[in-house]
C-alpha atoms as a PDB file:
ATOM      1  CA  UNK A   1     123.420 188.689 106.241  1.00  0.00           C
ATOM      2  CA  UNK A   2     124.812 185.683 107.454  1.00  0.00           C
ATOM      3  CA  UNK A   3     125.040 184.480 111.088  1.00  0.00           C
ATOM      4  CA  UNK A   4     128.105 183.207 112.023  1.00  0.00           C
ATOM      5  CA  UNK A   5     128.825 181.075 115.305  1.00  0.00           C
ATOM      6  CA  UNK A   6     132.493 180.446 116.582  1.00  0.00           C
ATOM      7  CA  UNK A   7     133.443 177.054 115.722  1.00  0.00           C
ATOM      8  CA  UNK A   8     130.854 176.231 112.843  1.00  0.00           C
ATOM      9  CA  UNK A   9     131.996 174.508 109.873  1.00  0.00           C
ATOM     10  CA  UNK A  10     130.533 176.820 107.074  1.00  0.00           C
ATOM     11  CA  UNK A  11     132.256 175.210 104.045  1.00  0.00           C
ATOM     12  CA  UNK A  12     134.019 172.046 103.101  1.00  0.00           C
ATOM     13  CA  UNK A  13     134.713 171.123  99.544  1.00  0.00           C
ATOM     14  CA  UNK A  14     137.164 168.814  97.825  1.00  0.00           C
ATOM     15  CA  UNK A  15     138.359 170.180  94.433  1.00  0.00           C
ATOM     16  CA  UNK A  16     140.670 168.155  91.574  1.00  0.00           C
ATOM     17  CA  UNK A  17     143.460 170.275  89.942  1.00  0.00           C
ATOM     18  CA  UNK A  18     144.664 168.580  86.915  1.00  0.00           C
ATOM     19  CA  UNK A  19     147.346 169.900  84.347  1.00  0.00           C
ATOM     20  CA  UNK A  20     144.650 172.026  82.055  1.00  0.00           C
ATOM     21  CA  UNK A  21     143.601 173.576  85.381  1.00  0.00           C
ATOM     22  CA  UNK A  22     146.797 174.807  85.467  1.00  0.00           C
ATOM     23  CA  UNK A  23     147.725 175.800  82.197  1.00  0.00           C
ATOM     24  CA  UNK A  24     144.033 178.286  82.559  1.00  0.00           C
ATOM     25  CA  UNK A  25     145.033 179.549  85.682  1.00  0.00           C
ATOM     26  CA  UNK A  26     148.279 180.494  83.832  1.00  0.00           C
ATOM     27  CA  UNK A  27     146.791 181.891  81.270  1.00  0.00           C
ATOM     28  CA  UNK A  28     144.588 184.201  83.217  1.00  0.00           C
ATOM     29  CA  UNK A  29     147.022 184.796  85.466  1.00  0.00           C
ATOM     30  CA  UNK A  30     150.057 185.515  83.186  1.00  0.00           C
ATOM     31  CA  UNK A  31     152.210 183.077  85.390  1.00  0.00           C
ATOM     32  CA  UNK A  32     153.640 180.843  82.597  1.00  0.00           C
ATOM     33  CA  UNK A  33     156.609 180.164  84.596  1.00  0.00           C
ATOM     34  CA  UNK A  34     157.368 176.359  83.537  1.00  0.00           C
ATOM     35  CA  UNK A  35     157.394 174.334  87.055  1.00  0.00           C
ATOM     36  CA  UNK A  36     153.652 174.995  86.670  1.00  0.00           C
ATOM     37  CA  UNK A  37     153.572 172.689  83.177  1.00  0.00           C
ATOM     38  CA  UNK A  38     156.795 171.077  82.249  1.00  0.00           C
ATOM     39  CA  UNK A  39     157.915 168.117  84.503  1.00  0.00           C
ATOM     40  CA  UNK A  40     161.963 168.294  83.243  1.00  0.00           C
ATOM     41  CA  UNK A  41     162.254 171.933  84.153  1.00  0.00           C
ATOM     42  CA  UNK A  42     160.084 171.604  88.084  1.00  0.00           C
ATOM     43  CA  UNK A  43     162.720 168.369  88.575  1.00  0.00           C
ATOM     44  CA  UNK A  44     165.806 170.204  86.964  1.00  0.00           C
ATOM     45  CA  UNK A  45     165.018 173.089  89.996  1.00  0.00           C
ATOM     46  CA  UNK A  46     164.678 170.237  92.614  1.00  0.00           C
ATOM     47  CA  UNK A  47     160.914 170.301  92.288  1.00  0.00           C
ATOM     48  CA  UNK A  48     159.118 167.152  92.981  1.00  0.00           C
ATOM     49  CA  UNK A  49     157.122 167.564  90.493  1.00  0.00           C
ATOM     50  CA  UNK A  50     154.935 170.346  88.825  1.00  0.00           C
ATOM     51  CA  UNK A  51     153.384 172.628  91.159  1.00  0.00           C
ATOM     52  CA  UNK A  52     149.972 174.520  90.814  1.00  0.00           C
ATOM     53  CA  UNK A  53     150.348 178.290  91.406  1.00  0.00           C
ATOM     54  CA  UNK A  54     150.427 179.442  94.659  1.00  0.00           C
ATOM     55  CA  UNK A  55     147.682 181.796  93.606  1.00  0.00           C
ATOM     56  CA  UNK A  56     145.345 179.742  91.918  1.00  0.00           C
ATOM     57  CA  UNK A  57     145.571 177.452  96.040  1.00  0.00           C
ATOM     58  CA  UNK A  58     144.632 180.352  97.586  1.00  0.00           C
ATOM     59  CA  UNK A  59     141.671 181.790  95.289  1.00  0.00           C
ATOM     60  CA  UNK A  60     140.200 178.230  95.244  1.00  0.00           C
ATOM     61  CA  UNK A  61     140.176 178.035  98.882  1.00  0.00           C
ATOM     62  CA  UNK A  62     138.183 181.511  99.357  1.00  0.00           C
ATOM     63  CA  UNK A  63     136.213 180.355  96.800  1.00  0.00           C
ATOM     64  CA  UNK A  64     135.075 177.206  98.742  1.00  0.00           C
ATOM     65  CA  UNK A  65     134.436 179.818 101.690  1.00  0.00           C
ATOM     66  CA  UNK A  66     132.642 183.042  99.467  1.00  0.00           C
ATOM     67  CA  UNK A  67     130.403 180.329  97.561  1.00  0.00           C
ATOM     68  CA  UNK A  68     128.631 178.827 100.438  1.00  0.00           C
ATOM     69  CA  UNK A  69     127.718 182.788 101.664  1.00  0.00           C
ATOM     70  CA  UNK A  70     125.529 185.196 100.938  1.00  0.00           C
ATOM     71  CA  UNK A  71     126.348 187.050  97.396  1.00  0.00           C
ATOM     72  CA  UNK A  72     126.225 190.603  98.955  1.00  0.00           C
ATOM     73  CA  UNK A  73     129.180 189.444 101.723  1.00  0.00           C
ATOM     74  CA  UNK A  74     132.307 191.613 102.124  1.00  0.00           C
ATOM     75  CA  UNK A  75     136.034 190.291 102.334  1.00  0.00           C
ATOM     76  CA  UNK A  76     137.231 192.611 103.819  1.00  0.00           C
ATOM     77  CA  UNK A  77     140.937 190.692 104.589  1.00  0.00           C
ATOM     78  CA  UNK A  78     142.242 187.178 103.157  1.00  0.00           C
ATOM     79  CA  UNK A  79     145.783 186.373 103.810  1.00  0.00           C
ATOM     80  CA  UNK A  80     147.276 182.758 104.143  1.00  0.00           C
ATOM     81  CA  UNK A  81     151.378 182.000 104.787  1.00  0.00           C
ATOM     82  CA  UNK A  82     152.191 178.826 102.012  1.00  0.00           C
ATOM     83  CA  UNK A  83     154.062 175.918 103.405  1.00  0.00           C
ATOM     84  CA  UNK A  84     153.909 173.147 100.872  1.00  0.00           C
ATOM     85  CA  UNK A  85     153.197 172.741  97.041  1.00  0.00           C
ATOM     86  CA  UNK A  86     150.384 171.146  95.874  1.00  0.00           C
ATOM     87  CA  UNK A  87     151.884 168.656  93.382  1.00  0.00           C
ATOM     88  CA  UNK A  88     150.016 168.143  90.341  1.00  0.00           C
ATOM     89  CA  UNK A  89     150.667 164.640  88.503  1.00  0.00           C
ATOM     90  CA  UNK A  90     150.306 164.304  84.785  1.00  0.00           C
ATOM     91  CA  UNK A  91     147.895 161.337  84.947  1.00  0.00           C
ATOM     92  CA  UNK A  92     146.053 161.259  88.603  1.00  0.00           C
ATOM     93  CA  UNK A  93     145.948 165.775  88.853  1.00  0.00           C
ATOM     94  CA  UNK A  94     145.922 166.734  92.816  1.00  0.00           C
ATOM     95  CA  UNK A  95     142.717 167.032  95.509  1.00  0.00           C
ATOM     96  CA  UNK A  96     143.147 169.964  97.063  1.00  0.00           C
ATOM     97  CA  UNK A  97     140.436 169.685 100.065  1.00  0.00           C
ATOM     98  CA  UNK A  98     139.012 172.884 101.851  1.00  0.00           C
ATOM     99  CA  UNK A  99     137.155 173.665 105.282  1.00  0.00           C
ATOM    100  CA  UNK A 100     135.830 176.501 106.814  1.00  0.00           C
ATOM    101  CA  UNK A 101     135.408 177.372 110.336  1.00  0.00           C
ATOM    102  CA  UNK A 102     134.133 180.379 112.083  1.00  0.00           C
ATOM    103  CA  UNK A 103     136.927 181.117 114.468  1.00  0.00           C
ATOM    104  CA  UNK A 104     135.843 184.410 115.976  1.00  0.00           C
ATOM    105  CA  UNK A 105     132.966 186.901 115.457  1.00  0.00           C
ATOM    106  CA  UNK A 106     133.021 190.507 117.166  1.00  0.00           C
ATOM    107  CA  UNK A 107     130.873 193.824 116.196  1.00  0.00           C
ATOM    108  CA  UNK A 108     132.053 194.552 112.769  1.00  0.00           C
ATOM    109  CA  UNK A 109     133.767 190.928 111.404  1.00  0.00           C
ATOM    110  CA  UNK A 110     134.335 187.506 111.494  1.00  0.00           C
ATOM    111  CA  UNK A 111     136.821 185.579 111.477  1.00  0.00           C
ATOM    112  CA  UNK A 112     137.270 182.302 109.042  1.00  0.00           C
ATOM    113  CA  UNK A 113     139.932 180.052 109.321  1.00  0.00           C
ATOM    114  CA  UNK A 114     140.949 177.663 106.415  1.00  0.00           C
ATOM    115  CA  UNK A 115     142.748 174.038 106.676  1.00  0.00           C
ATOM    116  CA  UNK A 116     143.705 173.503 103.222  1.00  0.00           C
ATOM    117  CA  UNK A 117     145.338 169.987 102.637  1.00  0.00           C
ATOM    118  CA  UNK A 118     146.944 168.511  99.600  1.00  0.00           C
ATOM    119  CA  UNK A 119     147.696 164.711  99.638  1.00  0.00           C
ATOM    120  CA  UNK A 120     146.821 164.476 102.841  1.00  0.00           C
ATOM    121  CA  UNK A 121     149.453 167.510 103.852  1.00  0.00           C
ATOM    122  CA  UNK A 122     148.702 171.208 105.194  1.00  0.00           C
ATOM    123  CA  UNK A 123     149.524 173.552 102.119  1.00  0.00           C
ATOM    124  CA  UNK A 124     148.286 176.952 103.602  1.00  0.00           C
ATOM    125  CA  UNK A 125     148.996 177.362 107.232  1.00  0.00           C
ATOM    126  CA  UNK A 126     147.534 180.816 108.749  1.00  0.00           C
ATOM    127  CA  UNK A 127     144.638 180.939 106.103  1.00  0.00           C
ATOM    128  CA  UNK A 128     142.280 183.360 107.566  1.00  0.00           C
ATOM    129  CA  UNK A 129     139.591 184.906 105.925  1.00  0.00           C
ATOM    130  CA  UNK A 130     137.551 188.180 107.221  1.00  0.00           C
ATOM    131  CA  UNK A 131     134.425 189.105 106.227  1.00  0.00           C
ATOM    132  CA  UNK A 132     132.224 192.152 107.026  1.00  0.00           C
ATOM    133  CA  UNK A 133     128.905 191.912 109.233  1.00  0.00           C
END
């Protein structure tokens, strides 16, 4: 079991999103809506540019958090609120940059909050993760 201290930095992790990550995710995912892979269609909508799935940000950031704990830990709630797209640019892809801090611990969970930033701008806002003790 892991020990977990209010205001520790458990995680931190930069990770690259480029336009194959995308088409993947879409592929697993089923999401093959075309702001995710066609530049004319995300700017025809008013895009500014192609977007990685809202989805495939979130699941990257817990995975930041789940990989740097114990194998046997329990999620037992993830929920973020999304606030701006990560843009991903044919050529140069997108850094998507994760950390994780303990935020509270009680008798049963705690508490992990998530900054996740995109060029330099907040992406998910409210990004807390519980896990199980």
């Amino acid at each position: 079991m892991a020990e977990f201290t209010v205001g520790d930095v458990i995680a931190e992790r930069t990770l690259h999103l480029t336009r194959e990550s995308l088409v993947r995710y879409a592929g697993a995912s089923g999401d093959f809506n075309p702001i995710h892979y066609r530049d004319d269609i995300a700017a025809a909508v008013g895009l500014p540019g192609v977007l990685a799935h809202g989805m495939l940000t979130m699941g990257i950031a817990s995975s930041v958090v789940l990989s740097a704990l114990p194998a046997d830990t329990r999620v037992v709630d993830y929920g973020v609120r999304f606030t701006k797209p990560v843009v991903v640019d044919a050529e140069t892809g997108a850094d998507v940059h994760i950390v994780a801090k303990v935020a509270a611990v009680d008798e049963t969970a705690a508490r992990i909050d998530l900054t996740v930033k995109a060029a330099g701008t907040t992406v998910l806002v409210k990004a807390q993760l519980r896990v199980a003790l």
